[in-house]
C-alpha atoms as a PDB file:
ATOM      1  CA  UNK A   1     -23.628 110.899 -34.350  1.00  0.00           C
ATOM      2  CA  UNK A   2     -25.261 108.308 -37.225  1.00  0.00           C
ATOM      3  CA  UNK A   3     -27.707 105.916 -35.609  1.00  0.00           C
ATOM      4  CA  UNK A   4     -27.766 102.764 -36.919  1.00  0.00           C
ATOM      5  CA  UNK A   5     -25.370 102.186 -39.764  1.00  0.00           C
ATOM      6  CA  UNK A   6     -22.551  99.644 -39.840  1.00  0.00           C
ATOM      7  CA  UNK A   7     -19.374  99.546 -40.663  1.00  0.00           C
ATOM      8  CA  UNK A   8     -19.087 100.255 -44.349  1.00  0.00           C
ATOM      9  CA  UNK A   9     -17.480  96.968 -46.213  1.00  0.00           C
ATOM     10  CA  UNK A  10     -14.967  98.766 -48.646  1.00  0.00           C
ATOM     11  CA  UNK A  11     -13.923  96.864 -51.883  1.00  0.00           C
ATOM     12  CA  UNK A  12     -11.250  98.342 -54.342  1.00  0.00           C
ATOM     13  CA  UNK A  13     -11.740  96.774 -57.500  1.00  0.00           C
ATOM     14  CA  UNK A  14      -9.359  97.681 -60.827  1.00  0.00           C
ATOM     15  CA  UNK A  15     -12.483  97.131 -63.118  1.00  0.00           C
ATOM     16  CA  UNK A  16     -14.913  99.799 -61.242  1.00  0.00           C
ATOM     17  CA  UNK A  17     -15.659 102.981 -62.628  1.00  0.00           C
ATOM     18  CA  UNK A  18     -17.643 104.518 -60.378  1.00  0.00           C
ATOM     19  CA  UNK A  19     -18.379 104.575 -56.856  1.00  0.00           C
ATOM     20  CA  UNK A  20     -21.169 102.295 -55.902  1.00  0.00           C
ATOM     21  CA  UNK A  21     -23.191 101.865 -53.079  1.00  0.00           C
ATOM     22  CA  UNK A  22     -25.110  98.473 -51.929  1.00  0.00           C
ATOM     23  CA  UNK A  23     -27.471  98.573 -49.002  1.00  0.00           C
ATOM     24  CA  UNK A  24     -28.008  94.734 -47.511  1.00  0.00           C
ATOM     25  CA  UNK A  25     -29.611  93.560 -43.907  1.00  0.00           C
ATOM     26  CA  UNK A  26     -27.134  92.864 -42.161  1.00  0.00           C
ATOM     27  CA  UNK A  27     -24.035  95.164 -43.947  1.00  0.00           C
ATOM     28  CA  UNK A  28     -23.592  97.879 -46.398  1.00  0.00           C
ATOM     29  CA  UNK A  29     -21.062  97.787 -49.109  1.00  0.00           C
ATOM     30  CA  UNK A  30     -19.081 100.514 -51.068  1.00  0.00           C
ATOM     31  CA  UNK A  31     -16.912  99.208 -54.498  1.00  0.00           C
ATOM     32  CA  UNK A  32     -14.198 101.931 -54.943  1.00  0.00           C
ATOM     33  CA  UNK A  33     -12.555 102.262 -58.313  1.00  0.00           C
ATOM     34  CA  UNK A  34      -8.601 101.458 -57.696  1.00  0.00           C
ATOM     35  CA  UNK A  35      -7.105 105.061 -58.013  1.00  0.00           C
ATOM     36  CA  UNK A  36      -9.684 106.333 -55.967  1.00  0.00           C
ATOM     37  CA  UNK A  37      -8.598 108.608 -53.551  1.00  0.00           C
ATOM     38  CA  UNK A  38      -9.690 108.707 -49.635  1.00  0.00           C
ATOM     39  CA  UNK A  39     -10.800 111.967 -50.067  1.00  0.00           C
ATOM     40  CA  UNK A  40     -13.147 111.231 -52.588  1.00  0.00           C
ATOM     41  CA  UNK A  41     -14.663 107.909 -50.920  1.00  0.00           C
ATOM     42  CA  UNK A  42     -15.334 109.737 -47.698  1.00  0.00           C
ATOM     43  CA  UNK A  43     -16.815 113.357 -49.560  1.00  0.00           C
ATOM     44  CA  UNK A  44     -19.274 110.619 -51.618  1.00  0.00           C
ATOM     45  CA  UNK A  45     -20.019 109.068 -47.883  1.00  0.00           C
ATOM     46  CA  UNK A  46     -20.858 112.468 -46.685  1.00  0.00           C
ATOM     47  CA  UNK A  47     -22.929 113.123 -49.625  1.00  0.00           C
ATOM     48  CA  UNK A  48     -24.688 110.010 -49.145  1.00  0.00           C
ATOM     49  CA  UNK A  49     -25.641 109.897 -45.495  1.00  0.00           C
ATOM     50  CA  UNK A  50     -28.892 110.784 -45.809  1.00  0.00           C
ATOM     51  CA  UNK A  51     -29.648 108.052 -48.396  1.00  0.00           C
ATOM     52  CA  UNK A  52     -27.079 105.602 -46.636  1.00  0.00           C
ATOM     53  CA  UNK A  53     -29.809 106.428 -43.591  1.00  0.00           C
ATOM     54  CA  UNK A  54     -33.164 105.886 -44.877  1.00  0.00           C
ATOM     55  CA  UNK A  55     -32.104 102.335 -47.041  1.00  0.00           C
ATOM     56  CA  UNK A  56     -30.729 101.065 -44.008  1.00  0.00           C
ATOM     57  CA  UNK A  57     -33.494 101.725 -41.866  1.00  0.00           C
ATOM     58  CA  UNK A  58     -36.214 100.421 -44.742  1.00  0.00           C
ATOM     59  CA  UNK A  59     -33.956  97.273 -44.341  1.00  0.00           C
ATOM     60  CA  UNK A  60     -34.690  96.961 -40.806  1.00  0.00           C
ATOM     61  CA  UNK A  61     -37.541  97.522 -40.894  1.00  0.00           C
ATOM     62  CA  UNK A  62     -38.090  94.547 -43.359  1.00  0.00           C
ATOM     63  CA  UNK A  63     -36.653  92.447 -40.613  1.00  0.00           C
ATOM     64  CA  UNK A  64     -38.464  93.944 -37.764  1.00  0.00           C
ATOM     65  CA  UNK A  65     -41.955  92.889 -40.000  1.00  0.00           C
ATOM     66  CA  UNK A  66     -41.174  89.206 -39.342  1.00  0.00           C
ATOM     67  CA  UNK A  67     -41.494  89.991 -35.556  1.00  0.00           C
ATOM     68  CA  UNK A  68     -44.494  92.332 -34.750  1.00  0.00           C
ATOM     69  CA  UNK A  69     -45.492  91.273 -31.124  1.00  0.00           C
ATOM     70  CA  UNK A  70     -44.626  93.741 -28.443  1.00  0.00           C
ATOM     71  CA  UNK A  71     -42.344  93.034 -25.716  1.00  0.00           C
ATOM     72  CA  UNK A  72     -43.336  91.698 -22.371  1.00  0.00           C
ATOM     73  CA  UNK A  73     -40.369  92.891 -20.729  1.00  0.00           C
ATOM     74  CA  UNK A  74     -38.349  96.441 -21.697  1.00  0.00           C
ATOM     75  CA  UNK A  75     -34.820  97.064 -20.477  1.00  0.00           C
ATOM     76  CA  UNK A  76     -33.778 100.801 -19.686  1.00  0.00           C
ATOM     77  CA  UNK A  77     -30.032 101.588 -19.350  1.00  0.00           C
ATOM     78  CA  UNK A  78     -29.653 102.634 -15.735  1.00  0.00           C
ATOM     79  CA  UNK A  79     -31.913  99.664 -14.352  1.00  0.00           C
ATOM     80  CA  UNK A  80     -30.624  96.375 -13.221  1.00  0.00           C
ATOM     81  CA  UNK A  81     -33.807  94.573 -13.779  1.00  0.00           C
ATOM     82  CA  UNK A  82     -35.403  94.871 -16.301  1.00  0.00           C
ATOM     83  CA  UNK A  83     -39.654  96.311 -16.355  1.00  0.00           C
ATOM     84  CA  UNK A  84     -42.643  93.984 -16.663  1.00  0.00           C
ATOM     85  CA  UNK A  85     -44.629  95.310 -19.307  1.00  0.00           C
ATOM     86  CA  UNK A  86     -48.617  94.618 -18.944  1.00  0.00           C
ATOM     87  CA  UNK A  87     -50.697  95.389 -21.545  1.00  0.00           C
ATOM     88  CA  UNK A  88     -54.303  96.093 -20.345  1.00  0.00           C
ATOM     89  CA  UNK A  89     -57.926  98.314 -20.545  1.00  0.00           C
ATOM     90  CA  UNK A  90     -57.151 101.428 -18.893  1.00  0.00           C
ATOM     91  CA  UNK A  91     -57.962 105.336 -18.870  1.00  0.00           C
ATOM     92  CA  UNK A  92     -54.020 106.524 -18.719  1.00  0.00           C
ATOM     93  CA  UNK A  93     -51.768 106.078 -21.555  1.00  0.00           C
ATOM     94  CA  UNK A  94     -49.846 104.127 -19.514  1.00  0.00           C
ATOM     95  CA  UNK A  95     -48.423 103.599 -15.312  1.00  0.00           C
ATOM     96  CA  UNK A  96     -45.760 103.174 -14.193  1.00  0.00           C
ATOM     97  CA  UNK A  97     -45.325 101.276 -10.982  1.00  0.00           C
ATOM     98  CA  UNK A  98     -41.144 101.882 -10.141  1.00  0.00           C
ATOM     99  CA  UNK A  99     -41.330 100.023  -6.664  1.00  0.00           C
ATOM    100  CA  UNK A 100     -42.382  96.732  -8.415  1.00  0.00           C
ATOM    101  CA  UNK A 101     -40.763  97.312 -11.878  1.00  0.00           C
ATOM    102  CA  UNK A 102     -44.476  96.949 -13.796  1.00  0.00           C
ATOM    103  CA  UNK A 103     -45.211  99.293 -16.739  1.00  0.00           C
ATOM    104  CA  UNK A 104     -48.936  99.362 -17.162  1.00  0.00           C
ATOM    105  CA  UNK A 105     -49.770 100.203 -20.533  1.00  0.00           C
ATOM    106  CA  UNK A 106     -53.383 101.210 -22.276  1.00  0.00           C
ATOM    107  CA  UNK A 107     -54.492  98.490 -25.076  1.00  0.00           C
ATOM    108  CA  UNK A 108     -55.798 101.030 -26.945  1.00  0.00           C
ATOM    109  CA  UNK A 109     -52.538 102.054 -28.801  1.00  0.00           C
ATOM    110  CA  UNK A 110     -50.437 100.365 -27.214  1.00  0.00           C
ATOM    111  CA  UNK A 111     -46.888 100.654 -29.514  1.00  0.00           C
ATOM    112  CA  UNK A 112     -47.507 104.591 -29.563  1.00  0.00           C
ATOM    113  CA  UNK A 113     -48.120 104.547 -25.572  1.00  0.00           C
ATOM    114  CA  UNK A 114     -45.083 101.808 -24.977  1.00  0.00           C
ATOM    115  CA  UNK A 115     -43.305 104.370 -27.012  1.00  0.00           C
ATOM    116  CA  UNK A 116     -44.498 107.818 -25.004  1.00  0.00           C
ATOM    117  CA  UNK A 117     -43.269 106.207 -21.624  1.00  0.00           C
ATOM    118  CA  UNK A 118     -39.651 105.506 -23.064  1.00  0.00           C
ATOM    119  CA  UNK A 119     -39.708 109.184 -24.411  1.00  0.00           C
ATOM    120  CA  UNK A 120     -40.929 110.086 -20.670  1.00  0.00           C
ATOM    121  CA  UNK A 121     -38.744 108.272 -18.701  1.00  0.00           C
ATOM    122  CA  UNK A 122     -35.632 110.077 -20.983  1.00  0.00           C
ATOM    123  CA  UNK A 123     -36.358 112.955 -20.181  1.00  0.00           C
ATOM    124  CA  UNK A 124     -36.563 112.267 -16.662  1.00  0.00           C
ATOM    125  CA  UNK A 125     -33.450 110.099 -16.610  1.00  0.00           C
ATOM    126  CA  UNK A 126     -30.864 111.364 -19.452  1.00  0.00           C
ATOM    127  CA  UNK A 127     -30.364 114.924 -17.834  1.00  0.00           C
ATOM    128  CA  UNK A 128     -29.456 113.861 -14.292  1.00  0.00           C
ATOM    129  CA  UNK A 129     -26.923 110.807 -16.219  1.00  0.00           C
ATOM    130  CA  UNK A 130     -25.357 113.574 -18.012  1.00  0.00           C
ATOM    131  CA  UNK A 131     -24.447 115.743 -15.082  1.00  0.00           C
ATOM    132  CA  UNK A 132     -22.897 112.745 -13.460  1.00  0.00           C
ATOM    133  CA  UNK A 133     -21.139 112.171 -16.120  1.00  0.00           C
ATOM    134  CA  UNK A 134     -20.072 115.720 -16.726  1.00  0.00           C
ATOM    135  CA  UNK A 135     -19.115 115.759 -12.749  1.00  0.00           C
ATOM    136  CA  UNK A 136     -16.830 112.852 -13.437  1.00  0.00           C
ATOM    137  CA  UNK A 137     -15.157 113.558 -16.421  1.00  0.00           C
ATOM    138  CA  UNK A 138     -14.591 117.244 -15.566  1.00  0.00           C
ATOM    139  CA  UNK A 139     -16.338 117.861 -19.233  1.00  0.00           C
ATOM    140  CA  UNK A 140     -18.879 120.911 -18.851  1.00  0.00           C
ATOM    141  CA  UNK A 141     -21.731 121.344 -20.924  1.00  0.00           C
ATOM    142  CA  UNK A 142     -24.314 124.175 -20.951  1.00  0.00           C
ATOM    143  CA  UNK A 143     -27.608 123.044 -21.500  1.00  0.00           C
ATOM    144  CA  UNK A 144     -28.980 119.813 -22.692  1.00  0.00           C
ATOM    145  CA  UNK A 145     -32.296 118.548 -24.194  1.00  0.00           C
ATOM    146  CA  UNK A 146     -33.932 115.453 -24.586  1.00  0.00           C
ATOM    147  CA  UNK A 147     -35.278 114.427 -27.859  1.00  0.00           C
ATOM    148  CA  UNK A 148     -36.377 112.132 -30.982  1.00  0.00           C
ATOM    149  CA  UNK A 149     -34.224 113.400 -34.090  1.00  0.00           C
ATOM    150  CA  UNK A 150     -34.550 110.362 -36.920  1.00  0.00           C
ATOM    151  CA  UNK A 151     -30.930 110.680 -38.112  1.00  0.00           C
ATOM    152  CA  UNK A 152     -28.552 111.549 -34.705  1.00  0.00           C
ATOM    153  CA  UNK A 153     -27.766 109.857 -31.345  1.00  0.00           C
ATOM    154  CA  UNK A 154     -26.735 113.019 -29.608  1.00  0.00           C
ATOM    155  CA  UNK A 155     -25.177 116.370 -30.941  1.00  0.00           C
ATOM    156  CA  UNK A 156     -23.321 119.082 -28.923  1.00  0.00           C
ATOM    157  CA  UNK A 157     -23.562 122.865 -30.245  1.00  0.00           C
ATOM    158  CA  UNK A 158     -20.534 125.431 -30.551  1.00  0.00           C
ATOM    159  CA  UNK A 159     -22.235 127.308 -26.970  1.00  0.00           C
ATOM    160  CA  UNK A 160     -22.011 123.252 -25.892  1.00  0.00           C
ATOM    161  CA  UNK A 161     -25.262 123.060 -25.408  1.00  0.00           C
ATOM    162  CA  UNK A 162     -25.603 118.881 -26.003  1.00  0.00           C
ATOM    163  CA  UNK A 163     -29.086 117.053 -27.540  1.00  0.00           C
ATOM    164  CA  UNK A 164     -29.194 112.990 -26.236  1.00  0.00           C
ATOM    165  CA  UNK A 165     -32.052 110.612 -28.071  1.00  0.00           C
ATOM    166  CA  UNK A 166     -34.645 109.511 -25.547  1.00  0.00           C
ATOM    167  CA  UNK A 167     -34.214 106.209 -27.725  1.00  0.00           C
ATOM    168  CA  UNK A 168     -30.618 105.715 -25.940  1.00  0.00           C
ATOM    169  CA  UNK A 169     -32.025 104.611 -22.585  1.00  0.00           C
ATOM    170  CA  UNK A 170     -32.909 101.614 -24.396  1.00  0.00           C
ATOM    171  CA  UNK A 171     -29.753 100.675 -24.740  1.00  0.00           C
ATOM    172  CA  UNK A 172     -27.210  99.371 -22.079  1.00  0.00           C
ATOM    173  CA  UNK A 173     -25.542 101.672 -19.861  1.00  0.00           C
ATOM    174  CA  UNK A 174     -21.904 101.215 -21.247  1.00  0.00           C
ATOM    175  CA  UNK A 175     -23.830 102.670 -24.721  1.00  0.00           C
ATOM    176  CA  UNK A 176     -25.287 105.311 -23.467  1.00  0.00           C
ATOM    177  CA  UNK A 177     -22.518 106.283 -21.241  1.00  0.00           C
ATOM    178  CA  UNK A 178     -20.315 106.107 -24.495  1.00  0.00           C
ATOM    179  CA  UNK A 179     -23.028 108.733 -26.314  1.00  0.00           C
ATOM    180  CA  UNK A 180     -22.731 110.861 -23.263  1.00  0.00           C
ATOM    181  CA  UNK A 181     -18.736 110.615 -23.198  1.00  0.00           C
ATOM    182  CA  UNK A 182     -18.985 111.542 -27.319  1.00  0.00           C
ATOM    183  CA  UNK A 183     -21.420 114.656 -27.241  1.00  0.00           C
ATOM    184  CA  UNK A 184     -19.021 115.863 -23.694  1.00  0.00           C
ATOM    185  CA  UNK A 185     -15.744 115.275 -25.277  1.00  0.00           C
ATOM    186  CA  UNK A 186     -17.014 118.042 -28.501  1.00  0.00           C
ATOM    187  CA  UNK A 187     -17.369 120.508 -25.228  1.00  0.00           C
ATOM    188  CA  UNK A 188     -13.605 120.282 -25.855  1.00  0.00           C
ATOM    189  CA  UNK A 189     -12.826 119.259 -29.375  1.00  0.00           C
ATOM    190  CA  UNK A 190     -15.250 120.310 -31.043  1.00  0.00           C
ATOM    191  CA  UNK A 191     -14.238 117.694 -34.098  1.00  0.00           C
ATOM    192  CA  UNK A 192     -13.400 114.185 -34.851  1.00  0.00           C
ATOM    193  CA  UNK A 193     -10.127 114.993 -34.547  1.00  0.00           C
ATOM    194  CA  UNK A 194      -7.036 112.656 -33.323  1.00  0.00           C
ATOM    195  CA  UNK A 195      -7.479 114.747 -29.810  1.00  0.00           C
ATOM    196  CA  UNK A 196     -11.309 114.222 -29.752  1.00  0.00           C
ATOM    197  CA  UNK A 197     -10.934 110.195 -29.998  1.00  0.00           C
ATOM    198  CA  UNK A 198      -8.238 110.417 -27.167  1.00  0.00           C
ATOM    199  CA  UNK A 199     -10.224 112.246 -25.204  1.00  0.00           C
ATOM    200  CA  UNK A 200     -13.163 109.850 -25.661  1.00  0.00           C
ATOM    201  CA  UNK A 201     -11.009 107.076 -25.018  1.00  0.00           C
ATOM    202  CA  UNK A 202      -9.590 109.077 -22.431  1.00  0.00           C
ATOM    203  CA  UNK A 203     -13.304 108.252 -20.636  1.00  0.00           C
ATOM    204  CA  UNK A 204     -14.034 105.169 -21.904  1.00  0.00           C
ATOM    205  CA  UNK A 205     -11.424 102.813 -22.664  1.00  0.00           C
ATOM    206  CA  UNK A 206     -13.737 100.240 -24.868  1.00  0.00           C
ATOM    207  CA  UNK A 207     -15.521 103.392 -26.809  1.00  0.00           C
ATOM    208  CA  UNK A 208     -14.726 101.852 -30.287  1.00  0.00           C
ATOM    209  CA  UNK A 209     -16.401  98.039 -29.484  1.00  0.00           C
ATOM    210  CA  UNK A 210     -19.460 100.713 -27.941  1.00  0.00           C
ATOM    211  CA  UNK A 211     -19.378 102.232 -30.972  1.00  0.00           C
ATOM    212  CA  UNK A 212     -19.730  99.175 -33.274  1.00  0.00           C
ATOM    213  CA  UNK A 213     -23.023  98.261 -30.799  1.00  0.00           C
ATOM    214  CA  UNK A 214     -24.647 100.952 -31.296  1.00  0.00           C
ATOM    215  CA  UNK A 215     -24.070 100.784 -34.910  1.00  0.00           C
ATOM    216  CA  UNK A 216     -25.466  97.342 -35.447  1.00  0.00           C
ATOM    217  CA  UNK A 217     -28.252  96.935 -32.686  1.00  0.00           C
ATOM    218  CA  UNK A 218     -31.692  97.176 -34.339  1.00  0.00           C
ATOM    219  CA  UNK A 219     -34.014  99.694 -33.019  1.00  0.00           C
ATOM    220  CA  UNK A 220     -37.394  98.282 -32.061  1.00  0.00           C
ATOM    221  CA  UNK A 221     -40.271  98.093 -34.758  1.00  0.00           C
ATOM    222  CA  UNK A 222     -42.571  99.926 -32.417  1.00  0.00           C
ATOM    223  CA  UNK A 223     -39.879 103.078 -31.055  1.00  0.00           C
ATOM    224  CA  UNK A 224     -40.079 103.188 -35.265  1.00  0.00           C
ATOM    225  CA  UNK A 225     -43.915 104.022 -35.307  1.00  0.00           C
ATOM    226  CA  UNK A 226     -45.068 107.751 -36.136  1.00  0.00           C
END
């Protein structure tokens, strides 16, 4: 799955006599010459993924620029309240204190350790959502890691083993349950078939407004960071 993109705009216009890409902010637009066939459009999208990826994200991060102050208060998909986040001298990287929802976190790099606990508390949490999830659904996967890929959400293998972002858990629940429902339903289709989308919607009745979410919901600057 394509972090981060939105909905492409597409414009057929008589005059056009190529296909042409425009990367904005907030949308990203595609003019289609008129006899253009669907075929064509979506082999140029596939073709152009990787550069539809990295303009989009060099937007963002344009807009993240104007807002470089790091958040006092981080929200994590399977918590109901969200952490306090203090930022303060200390020897650890960074503490966290579950029984009073605190998240101590070392001054001394403090976007790179901010970003270290998310990655940690993924790969604690993500695993254990997923078997739930599998239990429920009655979709079995083999084995499943946690990760940072730049370019994909979650992926599931031909053996079904399944790979979830760490960056998902912060998101809410309903989107990363609907990235957990995606990357389970390919243990069965292993497409984006007709029958894959029905059996996504099969477990989650609102996947396409999910999907739209997690489309256009900027990642923070800082979860960015090398």
């Amino acid at each position: 799955m394509t972090p981060n993109l939105p909905e492409i705009q597409i414009t057929r216009k008589l005059r056009a006599t190529r296909l042409r890409l425009r990367v904005e902010p907030t949308q990203i637009k595609l003019t289609v010459p008129q006899f253009c066939t669907q075929r064509q459009v979506q082999n140029f999208l596939k073709q152009s993924e990787q550069w539809m990826i990295e303009a989009w994200q060099k937007q963002q991060e344009k807009v993240e620029l104007q807002d470089r102050s790091l958040p006092i208060e981080l929200k994590l998909f399977n918590l109901v309240q969200p952490l306090t986040v203090i930022y303060q001298t200390q020897k650890k990287s960074f503490v966290f204190d579950e029984q009073n929802l605190q998240l101590f976190i070392s001054d001394r790099q403090p976007e790179s350790y901010l970003k270290a606990f998310v990655i940690a508390y993924a790969k604690a949490h993500l695993l254990l959502y997923l078997q739930k999830l599998s239990l429920e659904t009655g979709l079995r996967f083999n084995q499943c890691v946690v990760r940072q890929p730049k370019t994909r959400w979650g992926s599931c293998s031909a053996k079904h083993d399944i790979m979830l972002n760490s960056g998902l858990v912060l998101f809410p629940l309903e989107i990363a349950r609907y990235v957990a429902v995606h990357e389970l339903a390919h243990t069965k289709h292993f497409d984006h078939s007709a029958n894959f989308w029905a059996e996504v919607q099969k477990h989650d009745i609102n996947f396409q407004q999910h999907r739209k979410i997690l489309k256009m919901t900027p990642i923070p600057w800082w979860w960015l960071e090398k």
